[in-house]
C-alpha atoms as a PDB file:
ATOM      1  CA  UNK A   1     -80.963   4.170 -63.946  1.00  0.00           C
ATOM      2  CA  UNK A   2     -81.872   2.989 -60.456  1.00  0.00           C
ATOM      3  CA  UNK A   3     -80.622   3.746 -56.871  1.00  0.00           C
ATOM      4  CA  UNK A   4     -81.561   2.262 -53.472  1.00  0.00           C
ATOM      5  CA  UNK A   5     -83.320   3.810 -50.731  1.00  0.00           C
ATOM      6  CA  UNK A   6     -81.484   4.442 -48.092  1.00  0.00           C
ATOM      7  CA  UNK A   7     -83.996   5.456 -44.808  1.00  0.00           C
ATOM      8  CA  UNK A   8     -83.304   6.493 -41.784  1.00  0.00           C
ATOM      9  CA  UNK A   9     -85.002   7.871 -39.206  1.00  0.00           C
ATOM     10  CA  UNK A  10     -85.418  11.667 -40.766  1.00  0.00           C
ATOM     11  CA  UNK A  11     -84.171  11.524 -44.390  1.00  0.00           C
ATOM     12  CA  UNK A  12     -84.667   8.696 -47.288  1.00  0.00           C
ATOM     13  CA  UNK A  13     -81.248   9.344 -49.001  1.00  0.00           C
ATOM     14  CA  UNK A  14     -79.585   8.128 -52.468  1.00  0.00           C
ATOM     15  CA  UNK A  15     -75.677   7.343 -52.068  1.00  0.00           C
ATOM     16  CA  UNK A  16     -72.687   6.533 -54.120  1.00  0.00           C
ATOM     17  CA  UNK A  17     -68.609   5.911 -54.114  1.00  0.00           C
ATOM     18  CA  UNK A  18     -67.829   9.246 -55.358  1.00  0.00           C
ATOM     19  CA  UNK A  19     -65.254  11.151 -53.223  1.00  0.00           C
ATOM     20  CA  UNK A  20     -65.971  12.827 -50.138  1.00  0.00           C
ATOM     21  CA  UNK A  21     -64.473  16.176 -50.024  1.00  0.00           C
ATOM     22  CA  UNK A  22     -64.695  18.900 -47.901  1.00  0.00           C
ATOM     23  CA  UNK A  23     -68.200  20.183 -47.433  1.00  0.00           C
ATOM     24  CA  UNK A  24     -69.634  17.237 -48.908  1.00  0.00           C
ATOM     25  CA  UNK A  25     -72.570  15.421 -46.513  1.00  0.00           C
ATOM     26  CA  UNK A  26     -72.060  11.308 -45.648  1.00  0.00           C
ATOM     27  CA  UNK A  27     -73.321   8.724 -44.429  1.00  0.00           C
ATOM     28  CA  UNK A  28     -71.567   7.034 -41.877  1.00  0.00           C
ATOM     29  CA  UNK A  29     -73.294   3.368 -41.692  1.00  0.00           C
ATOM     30  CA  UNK A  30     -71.313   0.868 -39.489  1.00  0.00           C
ATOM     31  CA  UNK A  31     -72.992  -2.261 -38.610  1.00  0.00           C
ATOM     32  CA  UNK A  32     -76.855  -0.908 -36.415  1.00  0.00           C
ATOM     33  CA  UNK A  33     -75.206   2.892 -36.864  1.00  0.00           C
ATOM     34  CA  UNK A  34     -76.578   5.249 -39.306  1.00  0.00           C
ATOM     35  CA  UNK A  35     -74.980   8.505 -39.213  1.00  0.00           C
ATOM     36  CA  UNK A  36     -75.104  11.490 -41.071  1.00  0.00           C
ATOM     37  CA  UNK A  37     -72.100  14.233 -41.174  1.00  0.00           C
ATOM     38  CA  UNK A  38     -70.422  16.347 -42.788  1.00  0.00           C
ATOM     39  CA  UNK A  39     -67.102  16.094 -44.054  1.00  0.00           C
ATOM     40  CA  UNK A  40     -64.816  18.946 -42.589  1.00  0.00           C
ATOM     41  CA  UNK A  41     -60.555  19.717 -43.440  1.00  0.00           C
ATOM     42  CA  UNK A  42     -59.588  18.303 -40.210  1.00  0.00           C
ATOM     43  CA  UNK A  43     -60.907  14.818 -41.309  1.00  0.00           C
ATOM     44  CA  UNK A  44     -58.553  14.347 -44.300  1.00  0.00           C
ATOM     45  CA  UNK A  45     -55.608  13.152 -41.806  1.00  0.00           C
ATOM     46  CA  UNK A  46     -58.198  10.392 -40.167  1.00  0.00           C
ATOM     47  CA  UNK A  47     -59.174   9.464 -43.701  1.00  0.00           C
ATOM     48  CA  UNK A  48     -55.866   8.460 -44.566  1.00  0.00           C
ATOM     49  CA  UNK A  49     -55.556   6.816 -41.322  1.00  0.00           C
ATOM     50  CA  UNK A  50     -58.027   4.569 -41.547  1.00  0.00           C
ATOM     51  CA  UNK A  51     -58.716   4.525 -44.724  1.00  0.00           C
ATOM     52  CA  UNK A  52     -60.585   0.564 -44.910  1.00  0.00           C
ATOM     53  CA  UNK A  53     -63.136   2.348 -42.401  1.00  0.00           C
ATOM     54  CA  UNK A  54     -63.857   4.944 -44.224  1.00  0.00           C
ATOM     55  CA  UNK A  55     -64.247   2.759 -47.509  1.00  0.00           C
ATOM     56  CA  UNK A  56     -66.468   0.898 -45.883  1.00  0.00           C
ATOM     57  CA  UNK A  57     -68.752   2.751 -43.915  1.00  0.00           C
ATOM     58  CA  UNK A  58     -68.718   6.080 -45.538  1.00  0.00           C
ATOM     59  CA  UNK A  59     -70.633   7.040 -48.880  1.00  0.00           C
ATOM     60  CA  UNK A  60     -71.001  10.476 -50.145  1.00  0.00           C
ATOM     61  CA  UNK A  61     -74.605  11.516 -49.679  1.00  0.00           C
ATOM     62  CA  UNK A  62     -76.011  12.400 -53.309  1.00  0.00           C
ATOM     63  CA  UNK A  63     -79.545  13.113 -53.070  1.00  0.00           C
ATOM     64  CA  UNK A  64     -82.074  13.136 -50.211  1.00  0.00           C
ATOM     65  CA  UNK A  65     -85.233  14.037 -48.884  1.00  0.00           C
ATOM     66  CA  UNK A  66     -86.033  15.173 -45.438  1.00  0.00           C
ATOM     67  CA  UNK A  67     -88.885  13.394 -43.793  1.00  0.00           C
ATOM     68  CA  UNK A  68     -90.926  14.497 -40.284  1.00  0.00           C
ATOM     69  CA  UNK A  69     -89.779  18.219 -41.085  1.00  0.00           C
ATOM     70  CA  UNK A  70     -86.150  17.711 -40.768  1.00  0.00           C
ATOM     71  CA  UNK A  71     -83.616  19.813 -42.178  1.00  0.00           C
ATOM     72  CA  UNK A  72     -82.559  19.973 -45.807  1.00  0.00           C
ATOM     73  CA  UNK A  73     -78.827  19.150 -46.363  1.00  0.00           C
ATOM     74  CA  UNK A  74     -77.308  22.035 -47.661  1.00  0.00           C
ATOM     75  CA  UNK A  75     -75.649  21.645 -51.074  1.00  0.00           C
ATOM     76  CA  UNK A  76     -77.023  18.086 -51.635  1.00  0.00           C
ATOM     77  CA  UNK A  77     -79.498  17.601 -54.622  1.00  0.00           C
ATOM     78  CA  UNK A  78     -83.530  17.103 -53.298  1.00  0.00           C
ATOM     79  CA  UNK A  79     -85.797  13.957 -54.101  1.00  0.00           C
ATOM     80  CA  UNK A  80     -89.268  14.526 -54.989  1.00  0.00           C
ATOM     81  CA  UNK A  81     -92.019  14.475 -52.862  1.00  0.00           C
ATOM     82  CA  UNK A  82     -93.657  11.294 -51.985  1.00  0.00           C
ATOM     83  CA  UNK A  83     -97.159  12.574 -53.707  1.00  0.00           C
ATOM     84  CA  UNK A  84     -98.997   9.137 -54.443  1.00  0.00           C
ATOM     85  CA  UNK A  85     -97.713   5.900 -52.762  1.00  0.00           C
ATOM     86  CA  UNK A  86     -97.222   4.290 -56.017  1.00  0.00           C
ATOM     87  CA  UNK A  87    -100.655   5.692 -57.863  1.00  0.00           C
ATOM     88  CA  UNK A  88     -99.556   7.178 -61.125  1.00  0.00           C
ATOM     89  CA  UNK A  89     -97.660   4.144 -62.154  1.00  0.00           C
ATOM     90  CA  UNK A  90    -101.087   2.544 -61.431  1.00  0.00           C
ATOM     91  CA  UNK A  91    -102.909   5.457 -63.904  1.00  0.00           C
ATOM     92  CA  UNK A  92    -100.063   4.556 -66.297  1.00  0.00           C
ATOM     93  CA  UNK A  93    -100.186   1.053 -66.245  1.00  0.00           C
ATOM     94  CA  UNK A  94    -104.143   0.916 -66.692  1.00  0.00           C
ATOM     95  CA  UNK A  95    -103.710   2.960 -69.852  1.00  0.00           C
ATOM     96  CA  UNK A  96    -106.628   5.369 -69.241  1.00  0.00           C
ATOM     97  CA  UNK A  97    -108.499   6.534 -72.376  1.00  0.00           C
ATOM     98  CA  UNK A  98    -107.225  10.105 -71.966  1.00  0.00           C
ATOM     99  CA  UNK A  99    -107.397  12.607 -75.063  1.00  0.00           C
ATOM    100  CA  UNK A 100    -105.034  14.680 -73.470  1.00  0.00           C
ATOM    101  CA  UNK A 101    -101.165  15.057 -73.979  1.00  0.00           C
ATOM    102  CA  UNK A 102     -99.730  14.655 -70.749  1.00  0.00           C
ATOM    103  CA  UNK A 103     -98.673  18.699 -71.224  1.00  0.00           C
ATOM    104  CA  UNK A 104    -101.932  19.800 -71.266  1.00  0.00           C
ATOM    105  CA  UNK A 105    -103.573  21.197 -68.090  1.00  0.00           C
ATOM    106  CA  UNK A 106    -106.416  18.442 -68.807  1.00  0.00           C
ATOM    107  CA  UNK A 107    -104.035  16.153 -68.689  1.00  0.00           C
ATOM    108  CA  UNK A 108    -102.872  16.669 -65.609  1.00  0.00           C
ATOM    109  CA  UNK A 109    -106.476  17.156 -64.165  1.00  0.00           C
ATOM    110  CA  UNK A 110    -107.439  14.086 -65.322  1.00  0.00           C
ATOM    111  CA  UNK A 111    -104.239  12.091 -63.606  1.00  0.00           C
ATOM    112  CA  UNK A 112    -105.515  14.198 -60.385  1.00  0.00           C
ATOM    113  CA  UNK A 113    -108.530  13.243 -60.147  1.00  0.00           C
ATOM    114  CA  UNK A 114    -107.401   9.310 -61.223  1.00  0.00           C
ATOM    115  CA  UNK A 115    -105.014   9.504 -58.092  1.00  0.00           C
ATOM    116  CA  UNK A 116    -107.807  11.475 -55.660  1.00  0.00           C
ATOM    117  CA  UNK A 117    -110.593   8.795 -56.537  1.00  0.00           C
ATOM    118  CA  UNK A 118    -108.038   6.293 -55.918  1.00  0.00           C
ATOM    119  CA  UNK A 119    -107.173   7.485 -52.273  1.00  0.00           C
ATOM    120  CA  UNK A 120    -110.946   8.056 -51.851  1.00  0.00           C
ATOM    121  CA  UNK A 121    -111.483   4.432 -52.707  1.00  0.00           C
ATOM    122  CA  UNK A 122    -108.945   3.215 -50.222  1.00  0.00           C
ATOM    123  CA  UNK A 123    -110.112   4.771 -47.484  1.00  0.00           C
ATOM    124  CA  UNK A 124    -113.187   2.113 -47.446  1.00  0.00           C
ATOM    125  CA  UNK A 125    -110.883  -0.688 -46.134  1.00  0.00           C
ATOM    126  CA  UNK A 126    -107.865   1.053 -43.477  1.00  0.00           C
ATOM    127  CA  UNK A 127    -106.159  -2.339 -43.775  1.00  0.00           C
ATOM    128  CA  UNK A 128    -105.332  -4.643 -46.381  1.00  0.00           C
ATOM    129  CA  UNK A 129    -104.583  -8.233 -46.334  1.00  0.00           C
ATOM    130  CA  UNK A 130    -101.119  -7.782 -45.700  1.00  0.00           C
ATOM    131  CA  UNK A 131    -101.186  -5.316 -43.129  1.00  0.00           C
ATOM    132  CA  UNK A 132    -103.519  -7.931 -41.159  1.00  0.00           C
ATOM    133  CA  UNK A 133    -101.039 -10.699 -41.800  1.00  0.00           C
ATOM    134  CA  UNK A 134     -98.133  -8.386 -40.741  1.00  0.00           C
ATOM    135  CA  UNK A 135    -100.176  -7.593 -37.462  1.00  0.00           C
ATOM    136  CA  UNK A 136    -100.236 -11.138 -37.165  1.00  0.00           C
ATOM    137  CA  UNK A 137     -96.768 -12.095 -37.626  1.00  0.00           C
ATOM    138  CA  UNK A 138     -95.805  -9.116 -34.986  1.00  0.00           C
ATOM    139  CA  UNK A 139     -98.370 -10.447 -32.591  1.00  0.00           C
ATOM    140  CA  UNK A 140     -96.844 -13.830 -32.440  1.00  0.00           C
ATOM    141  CA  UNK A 141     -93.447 -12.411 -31.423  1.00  0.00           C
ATOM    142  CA  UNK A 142     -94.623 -12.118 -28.217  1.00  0.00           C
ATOM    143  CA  UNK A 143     -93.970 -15.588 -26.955  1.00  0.00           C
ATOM    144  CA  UNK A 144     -91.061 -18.086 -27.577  1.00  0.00           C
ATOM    145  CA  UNK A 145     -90.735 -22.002 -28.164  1.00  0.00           C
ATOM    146  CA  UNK A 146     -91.151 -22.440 -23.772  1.00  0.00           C
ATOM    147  CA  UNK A 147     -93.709 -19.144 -23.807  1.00  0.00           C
ATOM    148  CA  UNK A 148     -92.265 -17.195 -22.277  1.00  0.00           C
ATOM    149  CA  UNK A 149     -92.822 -13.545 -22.855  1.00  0.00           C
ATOM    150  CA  UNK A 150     -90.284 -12.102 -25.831  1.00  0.00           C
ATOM    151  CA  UNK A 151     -89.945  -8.247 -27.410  1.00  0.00           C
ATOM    152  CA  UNK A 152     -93.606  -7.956 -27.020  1.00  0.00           C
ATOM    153  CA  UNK A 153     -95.439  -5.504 -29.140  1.00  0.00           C
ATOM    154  CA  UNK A 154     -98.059  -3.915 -27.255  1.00  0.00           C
ATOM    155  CA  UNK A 155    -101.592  -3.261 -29.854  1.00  0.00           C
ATOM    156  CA  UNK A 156    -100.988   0.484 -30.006  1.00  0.00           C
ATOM    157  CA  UNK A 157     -97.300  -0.741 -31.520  1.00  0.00           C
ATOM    158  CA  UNK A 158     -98.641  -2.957 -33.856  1.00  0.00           C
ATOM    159  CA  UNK A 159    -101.746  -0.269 -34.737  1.00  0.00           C
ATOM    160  CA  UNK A 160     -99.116   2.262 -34.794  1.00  0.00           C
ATOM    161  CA  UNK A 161     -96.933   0.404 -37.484  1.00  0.00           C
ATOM    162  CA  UNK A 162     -99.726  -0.435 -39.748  1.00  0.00           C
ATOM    163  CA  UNK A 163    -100.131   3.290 -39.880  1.00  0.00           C
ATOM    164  CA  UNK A 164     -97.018   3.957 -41.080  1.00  0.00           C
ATOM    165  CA  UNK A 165     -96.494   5.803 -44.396  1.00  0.00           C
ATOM    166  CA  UNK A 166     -95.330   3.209 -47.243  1.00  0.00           C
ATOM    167  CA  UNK A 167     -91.626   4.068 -48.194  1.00  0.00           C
ATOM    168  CA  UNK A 168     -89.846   3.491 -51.346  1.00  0.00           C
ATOM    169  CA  UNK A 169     -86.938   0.877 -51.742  1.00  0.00           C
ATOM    170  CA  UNK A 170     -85.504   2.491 -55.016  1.00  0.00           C
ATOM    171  CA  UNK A 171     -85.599   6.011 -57.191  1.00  0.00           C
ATOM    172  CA  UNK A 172     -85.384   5.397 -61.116  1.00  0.00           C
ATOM    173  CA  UNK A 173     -84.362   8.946 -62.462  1.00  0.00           C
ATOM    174  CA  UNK A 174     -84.821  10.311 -65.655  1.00  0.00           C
ATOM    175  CA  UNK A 175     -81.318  10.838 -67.727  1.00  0.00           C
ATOM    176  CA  UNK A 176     -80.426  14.167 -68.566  1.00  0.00           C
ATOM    177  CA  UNK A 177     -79.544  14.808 -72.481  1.00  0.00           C
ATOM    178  CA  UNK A 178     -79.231  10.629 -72.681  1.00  0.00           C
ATOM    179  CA  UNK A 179     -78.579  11.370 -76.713  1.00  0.00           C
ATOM    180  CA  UNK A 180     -75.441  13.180 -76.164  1.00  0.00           C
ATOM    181  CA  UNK A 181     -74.461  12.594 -72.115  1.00  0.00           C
ATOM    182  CA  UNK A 182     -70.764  11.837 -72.225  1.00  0.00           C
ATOM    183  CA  UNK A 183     -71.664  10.415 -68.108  1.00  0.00           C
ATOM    184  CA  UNK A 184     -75.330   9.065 -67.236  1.00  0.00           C
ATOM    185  CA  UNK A 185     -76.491  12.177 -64.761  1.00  0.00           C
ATOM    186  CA  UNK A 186     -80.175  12.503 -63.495  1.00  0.00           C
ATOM    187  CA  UNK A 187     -82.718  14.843 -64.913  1.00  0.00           C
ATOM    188  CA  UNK A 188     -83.256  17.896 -62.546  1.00  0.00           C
ATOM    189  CA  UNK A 189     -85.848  20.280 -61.943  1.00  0.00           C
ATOM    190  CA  UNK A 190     -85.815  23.656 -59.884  1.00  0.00           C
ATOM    191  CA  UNK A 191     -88.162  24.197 -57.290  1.00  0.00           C
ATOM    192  CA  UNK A 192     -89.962  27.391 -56.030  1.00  0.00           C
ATOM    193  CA  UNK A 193     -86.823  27.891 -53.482  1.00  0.00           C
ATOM    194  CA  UNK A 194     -84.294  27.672 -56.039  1.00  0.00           C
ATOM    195  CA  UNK A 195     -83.109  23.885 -55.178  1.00  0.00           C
ATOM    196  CA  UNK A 196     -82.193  21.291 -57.242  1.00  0.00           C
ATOM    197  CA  UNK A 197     -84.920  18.211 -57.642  1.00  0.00           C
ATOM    198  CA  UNK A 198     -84.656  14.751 -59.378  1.00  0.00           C
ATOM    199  CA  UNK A 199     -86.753  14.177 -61.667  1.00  0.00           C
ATOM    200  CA  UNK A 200     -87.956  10.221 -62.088  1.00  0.00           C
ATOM    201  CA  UNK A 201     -90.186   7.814 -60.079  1.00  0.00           C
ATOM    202  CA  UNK A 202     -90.061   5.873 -56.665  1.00  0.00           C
ATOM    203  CA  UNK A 203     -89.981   1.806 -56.504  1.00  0.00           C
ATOM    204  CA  UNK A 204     -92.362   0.237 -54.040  1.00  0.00           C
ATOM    205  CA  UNK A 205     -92.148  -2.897 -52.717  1.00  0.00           C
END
């Protein structure tokens, strides 16, 4: 099963229409507004208030991760790391002639190295064809129909946005115990500080 990718400007987060209860993290997303709180007793009263706002602009927070150090959301279930921009669905797609199981330790040192040449190999060319033609299209803001001068993008902008990390749209999790799940839930791990990780893959554009 697939979610969307929500981003903002310090988490990428995965939400749904479950209730929002007390303790419980949302997002409050009203038209250029993306908010995140969390949901305390003295908002119950509000809630039933103005309930259509609240429909509409408030999802329950159900997994995120933090991005440029920020804070993990206590409570709320972790997404992977971002390891590989997209790279091991490249080693699986190619099929690699690999005698390994993907258990074995060779296995997994013969993915790493698959993914390290691959970074290696991009760092030849900083820019691909898109990235130019995005540069491009950004550049050409600059002036309208009479040319006069509109949200201009200085180069260090346009440099600077080029250099951006790529983010995922989606995150396809693995289903836990799909054989006998009475509900579809996601696959977890544990990590080293004793919080709960999805398990699955990212979706690139």
């Amino acid at each position: 099963m697939t979610y969307n990718i929500i981003k903002t400007d310090n988490y990428l987060l995965v939400v749904d229409d479950s209730e929002i209860k007390e303790g419980d993290y949302y997002l409050f997303n009203w038209y250029a507004e993306k908010d995140i709180q969390k949901f305390t007793y003295v908002q119950y009263s509000d809630r039933e208030k103005n309930k259509y706002l609240y429909e509409q602009s408030c999802k329950k927070i159900i997994a995120h991760l933090p991005l440029k150090n920020s804070p993990i959301l206590e409570g709320v279930d972790l997404l992977p790391p971002i390891e590989d921009d997209g790279c091991k669905d490249l080693f699986y797609s190619k099929q690699v002639m690999n005698p390994y199981s993907k258990e074995s330790q060779s296995y997994t040192a013969y993915e790493k190295g698959f993914i390290d040449g691959y970074n290696k190999a991009k760092e030849k060319y900083k820019y691909t064809e898109e990235d130019i033609r995005k540069a491009i299209d950004m550049a050409r803001m600059n002036y309208d129909e009479e040319g006069f001068t509109i949200n201009a993008f200085t180069e260090y902008e346009i440099i600077k946005s080029l250099q951006q990390p790529k983010m995922p749209v989606g995150f396809e999790f693995e289903i836990n115990n799909p054989m006998f799940a009475l509900t579809i839930e996601p696959k977890t791990t544990t990590n080293s500080q004793s919080q709960t990780v999805w398990v699955g893959k990212y979706i690139f554009n």
